[in-house]
PDB file of N, CA and C in Angstrom:
ATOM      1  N   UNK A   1     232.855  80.207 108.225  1.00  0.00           N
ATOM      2  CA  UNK A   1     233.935  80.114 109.178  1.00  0.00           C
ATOM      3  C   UNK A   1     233.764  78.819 109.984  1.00  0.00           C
ATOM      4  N   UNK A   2     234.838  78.248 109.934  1.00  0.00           N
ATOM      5  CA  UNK A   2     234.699  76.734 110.710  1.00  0.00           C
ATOM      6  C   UNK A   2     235.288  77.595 112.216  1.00  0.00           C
ATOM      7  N   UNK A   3     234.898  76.154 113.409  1.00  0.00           N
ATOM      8  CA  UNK A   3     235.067  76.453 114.597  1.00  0.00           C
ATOM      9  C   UNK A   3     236.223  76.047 114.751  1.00  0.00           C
ATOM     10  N   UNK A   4     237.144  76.599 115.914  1.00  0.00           N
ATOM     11  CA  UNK A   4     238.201  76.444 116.280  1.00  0.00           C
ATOM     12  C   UNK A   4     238.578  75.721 117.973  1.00  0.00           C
ATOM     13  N   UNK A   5     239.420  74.945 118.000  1.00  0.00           N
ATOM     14  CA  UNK A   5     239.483  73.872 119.220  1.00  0.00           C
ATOM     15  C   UNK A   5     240.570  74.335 119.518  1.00  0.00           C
ATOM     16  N   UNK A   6     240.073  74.767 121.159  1.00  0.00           N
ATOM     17  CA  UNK A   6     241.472  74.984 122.120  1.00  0.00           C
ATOM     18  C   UNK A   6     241.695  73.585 122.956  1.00  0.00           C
ATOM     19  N   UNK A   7     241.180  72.808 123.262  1.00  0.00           N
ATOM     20  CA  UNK A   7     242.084  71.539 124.171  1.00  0.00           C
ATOM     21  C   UNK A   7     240.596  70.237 123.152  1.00  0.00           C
ATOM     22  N   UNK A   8     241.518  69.139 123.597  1.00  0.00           N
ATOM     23  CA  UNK A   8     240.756  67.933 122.652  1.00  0.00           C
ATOM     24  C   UNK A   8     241.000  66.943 124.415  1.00  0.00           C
ATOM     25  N   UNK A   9     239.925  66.288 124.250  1.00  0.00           N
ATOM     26  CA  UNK A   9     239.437  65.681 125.753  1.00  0.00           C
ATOM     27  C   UNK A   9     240.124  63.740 125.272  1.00  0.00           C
ATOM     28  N   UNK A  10     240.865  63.189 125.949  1.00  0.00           N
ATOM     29  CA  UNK A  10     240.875  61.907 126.050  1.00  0.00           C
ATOM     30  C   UNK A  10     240.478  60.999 126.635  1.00  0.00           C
ATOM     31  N   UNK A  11     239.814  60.034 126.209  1.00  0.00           N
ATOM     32  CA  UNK A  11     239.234  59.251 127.618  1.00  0.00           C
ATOM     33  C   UNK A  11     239.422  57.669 127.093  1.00  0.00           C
ATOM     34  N   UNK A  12     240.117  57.276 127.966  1.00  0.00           N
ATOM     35  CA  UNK A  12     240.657  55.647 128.011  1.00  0.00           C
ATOM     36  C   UNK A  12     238.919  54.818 127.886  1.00  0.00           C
ATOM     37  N   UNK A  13     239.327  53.150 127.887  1.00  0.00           N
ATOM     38  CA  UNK A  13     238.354  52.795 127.627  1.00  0.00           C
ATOM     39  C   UNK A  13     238.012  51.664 128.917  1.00  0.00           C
ATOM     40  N   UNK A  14     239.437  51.619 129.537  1.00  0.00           N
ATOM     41  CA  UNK A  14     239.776  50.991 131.245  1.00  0.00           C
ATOM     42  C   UNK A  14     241.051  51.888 131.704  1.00  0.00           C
ATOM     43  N   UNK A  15     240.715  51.884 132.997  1.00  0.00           N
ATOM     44  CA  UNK A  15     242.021  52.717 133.463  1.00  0.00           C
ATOM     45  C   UNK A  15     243.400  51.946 133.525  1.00  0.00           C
ATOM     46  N   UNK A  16     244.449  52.514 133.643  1.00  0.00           N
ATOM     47  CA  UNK A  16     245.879  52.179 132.737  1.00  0.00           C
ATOM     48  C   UNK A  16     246.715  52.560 134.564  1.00  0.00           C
ATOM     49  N   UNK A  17     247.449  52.072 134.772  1.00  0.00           N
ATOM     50  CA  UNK A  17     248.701  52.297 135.950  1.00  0.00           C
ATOM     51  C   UNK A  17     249.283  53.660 135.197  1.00  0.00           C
ATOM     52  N   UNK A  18     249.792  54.190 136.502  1.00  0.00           N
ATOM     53  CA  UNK A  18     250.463  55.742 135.941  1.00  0.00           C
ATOM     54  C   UNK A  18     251.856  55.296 135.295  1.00  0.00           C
ATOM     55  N   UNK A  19     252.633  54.470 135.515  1.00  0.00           N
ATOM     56  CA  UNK A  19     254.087  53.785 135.272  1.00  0.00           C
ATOM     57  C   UNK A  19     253.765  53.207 133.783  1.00  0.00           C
ATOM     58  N   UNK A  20     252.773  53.309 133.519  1.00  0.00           N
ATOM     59  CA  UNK A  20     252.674  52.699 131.638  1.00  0.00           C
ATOM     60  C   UNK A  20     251.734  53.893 131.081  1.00  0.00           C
ATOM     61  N   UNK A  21     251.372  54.595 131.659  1.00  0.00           N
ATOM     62  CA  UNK A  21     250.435  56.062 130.882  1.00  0.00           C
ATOM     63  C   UNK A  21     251.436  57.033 130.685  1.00  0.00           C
ATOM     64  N   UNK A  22     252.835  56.707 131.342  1.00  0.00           N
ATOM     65  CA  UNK A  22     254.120  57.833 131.037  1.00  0.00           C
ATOM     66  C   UNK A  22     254.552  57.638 129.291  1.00  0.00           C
ATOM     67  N   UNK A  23     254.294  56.882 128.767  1.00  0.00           N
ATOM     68  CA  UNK A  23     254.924  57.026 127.361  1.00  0.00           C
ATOM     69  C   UNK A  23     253.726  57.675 126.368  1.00  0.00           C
ATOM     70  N   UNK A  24     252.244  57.104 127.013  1.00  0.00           N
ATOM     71  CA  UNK A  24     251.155  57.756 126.418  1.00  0.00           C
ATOM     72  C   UNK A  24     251.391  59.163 126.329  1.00  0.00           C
ATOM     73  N   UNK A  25     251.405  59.695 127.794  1.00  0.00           N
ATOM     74  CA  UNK A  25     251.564  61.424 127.879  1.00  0.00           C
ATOM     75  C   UNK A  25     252.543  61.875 127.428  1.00  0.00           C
ATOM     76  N   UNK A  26     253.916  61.196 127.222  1.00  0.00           N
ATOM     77  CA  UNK A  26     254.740  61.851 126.539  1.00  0.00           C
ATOM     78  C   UNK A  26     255.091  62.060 125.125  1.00  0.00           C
ATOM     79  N   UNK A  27     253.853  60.932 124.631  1.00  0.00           N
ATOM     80  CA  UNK A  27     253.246  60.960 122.759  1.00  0.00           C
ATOM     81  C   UNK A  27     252.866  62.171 122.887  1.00  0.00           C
ATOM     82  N   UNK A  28     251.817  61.852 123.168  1.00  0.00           N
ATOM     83  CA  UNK A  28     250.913  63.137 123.232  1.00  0.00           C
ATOM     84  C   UNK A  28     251.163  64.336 123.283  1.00  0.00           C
ATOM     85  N   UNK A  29     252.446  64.542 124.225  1.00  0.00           N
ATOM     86  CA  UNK A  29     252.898  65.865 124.747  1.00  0.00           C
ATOM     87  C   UNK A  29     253.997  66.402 123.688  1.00  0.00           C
ATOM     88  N   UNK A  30     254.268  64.893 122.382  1.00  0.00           N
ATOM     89  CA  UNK A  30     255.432  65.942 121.429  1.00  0.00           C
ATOM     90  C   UNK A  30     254.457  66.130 120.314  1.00  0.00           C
ATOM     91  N   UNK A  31     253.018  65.962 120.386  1.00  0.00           N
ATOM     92  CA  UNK A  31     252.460  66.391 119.174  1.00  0.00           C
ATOM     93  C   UNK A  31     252.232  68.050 119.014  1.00  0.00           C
ATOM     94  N   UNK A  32     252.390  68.637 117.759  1.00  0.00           N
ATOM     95  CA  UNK A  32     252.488  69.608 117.193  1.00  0.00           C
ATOM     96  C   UNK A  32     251.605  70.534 118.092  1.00  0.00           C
ATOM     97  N   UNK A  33     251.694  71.699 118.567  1.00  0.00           N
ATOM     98  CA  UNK A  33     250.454  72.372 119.331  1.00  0.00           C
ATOM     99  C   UNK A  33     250.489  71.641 120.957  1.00  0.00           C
ATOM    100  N   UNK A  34     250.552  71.185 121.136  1.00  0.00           N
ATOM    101  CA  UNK A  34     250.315  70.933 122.834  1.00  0.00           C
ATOM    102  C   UNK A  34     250.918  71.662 123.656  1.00  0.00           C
ATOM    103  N   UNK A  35     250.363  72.396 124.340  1.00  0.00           N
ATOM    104  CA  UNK A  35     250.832  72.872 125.413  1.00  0.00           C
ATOM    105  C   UNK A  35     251.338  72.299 126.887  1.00  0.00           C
ATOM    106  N   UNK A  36     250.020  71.060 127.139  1.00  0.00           N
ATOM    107  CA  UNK A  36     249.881  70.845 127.967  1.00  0.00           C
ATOM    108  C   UNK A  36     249.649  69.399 128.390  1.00  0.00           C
ATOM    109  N   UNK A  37     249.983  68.312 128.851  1.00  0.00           N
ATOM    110  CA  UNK A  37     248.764  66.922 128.910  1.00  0.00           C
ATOM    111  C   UNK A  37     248.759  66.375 130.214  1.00  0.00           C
ATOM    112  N   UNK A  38     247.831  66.343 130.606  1.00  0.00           N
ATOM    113  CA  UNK A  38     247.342  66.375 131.844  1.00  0.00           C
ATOM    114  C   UNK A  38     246.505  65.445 132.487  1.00  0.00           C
ATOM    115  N   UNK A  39     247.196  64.051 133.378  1.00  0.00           N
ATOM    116  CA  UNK A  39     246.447  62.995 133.519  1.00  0.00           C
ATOM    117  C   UNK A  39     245.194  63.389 134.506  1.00  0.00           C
ATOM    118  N   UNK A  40     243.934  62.403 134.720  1.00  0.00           N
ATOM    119  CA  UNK A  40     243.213  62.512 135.855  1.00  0.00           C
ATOM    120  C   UNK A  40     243.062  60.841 136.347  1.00  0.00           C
ATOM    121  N   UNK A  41     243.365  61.438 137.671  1.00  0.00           N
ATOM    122  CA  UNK A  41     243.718  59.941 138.304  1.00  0.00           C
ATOM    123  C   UNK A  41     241.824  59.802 138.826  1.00  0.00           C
ATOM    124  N   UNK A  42     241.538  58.025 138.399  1.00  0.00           N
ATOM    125  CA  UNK A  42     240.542  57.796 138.457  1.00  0.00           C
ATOM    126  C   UNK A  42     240.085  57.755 140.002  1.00  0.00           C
ATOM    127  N   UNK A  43     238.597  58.015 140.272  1.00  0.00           N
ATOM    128  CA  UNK A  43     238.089  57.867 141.480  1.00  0.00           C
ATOM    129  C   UNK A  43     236.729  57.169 141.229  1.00  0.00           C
ATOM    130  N   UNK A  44     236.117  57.129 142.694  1.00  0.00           N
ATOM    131  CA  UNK A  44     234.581  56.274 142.714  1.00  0.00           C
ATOM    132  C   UNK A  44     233.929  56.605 142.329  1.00  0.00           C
ATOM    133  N   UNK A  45     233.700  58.491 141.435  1.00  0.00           N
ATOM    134  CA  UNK A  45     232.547  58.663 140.859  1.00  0.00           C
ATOM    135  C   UNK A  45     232.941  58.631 139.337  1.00  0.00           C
ATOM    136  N   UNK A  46     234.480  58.172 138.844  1.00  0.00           N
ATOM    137  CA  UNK A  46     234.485  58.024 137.471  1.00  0.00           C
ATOM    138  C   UNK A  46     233.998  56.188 137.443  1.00  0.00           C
ATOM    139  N   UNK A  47     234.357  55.615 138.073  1.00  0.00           N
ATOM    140  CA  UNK A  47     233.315  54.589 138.189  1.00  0.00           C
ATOM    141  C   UNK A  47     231.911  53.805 138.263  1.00  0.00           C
ATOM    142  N   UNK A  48     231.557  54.801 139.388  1.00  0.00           N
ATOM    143  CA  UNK A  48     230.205  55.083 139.265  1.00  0.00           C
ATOM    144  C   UNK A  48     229.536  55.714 137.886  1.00  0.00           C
ATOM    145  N   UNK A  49     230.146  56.800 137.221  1.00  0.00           N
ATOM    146  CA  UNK A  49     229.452  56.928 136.106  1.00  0.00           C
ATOM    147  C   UNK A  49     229.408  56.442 135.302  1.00  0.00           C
ATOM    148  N   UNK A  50     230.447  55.183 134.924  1.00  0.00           N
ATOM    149  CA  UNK A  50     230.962  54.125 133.685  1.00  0.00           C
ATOM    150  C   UNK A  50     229.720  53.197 134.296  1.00  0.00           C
ATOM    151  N   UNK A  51     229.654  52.580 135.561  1.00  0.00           N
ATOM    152  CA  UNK A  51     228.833  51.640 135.587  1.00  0.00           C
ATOM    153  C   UNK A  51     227.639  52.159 135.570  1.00  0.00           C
ATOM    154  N   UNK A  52     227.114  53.765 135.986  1.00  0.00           N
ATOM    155  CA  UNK A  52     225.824  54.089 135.419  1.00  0.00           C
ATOM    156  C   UNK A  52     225.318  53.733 134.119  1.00  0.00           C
ATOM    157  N   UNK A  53     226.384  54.779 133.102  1.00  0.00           N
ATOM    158  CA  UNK A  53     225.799  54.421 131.655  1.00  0.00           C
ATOM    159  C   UNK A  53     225.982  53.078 130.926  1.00  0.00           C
ATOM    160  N   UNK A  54     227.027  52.401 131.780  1.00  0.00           N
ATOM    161  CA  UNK A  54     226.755  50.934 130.829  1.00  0.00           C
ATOM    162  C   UNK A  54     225.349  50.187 131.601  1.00  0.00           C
ATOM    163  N   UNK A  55     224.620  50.214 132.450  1.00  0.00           N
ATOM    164  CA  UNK A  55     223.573  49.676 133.220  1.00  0.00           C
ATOM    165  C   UNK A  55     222.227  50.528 132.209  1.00  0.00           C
ATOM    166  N   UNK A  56     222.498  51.712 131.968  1.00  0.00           N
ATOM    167  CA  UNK A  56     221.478  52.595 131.117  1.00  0.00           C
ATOM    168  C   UNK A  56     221.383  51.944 129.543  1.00  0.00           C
ATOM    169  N   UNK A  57     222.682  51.865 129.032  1.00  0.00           N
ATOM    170  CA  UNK A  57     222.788  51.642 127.887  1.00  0.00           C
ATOM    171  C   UNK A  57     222.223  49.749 127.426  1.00  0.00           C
ATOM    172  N   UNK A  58     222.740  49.185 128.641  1.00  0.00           N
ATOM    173  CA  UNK A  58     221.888  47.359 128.449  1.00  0.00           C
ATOM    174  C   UNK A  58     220.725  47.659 128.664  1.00  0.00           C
ATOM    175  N   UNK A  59     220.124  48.600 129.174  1.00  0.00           N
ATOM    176  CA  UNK A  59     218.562  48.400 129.349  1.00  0.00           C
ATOM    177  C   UNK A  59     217.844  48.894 128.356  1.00  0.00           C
ATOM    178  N   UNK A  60     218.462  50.109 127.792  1.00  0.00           N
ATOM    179  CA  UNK A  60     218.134  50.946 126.103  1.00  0.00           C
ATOM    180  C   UNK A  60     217.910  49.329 125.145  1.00  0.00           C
ATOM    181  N   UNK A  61     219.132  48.759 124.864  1.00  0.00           N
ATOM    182  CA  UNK A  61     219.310  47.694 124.187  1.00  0.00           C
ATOM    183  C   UNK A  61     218.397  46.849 124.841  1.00  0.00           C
ATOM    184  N   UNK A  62     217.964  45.735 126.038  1.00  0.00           N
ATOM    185  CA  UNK A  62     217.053  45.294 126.115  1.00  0.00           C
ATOM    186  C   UNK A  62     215.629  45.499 125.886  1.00  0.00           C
ATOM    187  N   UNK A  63     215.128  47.447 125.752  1.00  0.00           N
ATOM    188  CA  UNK A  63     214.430  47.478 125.146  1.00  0.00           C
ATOM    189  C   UNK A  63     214.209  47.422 123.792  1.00  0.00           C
ATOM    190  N   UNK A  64     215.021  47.564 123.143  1.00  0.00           N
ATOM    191  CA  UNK A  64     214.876  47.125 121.474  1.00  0.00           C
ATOM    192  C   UNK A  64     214.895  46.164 121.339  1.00  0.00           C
ATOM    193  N   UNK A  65     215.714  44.746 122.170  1.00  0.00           N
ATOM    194  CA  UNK A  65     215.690  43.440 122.029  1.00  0.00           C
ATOM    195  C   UNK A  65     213.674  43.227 122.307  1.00  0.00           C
ATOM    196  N   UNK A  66     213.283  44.091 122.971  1.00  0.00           N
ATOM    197  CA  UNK A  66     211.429  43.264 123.494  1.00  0.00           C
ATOM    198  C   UNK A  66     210.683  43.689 122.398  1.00  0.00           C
ATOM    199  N   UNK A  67     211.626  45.015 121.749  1.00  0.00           N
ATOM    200  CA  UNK A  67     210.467  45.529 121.102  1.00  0.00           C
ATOM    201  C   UNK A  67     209.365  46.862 121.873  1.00  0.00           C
ATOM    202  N   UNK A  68     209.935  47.154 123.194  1.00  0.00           N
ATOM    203  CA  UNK A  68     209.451  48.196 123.732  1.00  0.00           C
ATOM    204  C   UNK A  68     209.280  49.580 123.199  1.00  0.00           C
TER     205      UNK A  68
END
């Protein structure tokens, strides 16, 4: 038995103005099955966590660059 998915998570790759994410959500919202699509307006700790893991992730990579 394969597993079954009730909601599928999106996540941009920079945040987008709400006045140009209206045609995104409304793709989205005529695909087959959707119930629902539901923006989240960005704040200082979705920031904070982007600049956490990219600060984590150059230092991962600088250690493979030393050889650590």
């Amino acid at each position: 038995m394969t597993d079954r998915y009730c909601a599928l998570t999106v996540v941009l790759d920079e945040t987008i103005r709400k006045d140009d994410a209206q045609k995104v959500l409304a793709a989205i919202g005529m695909v087959k099955g959707v119930v629902e699509v539901r923006p989240v307006v960005a704040s200082p700790e979705a920031y904070w966590a982007r600049a956490t893991a990219l600060r984590e992730l150059k230092a991962k990579l600088w250690d493979i660059l030393r050889g650590d």
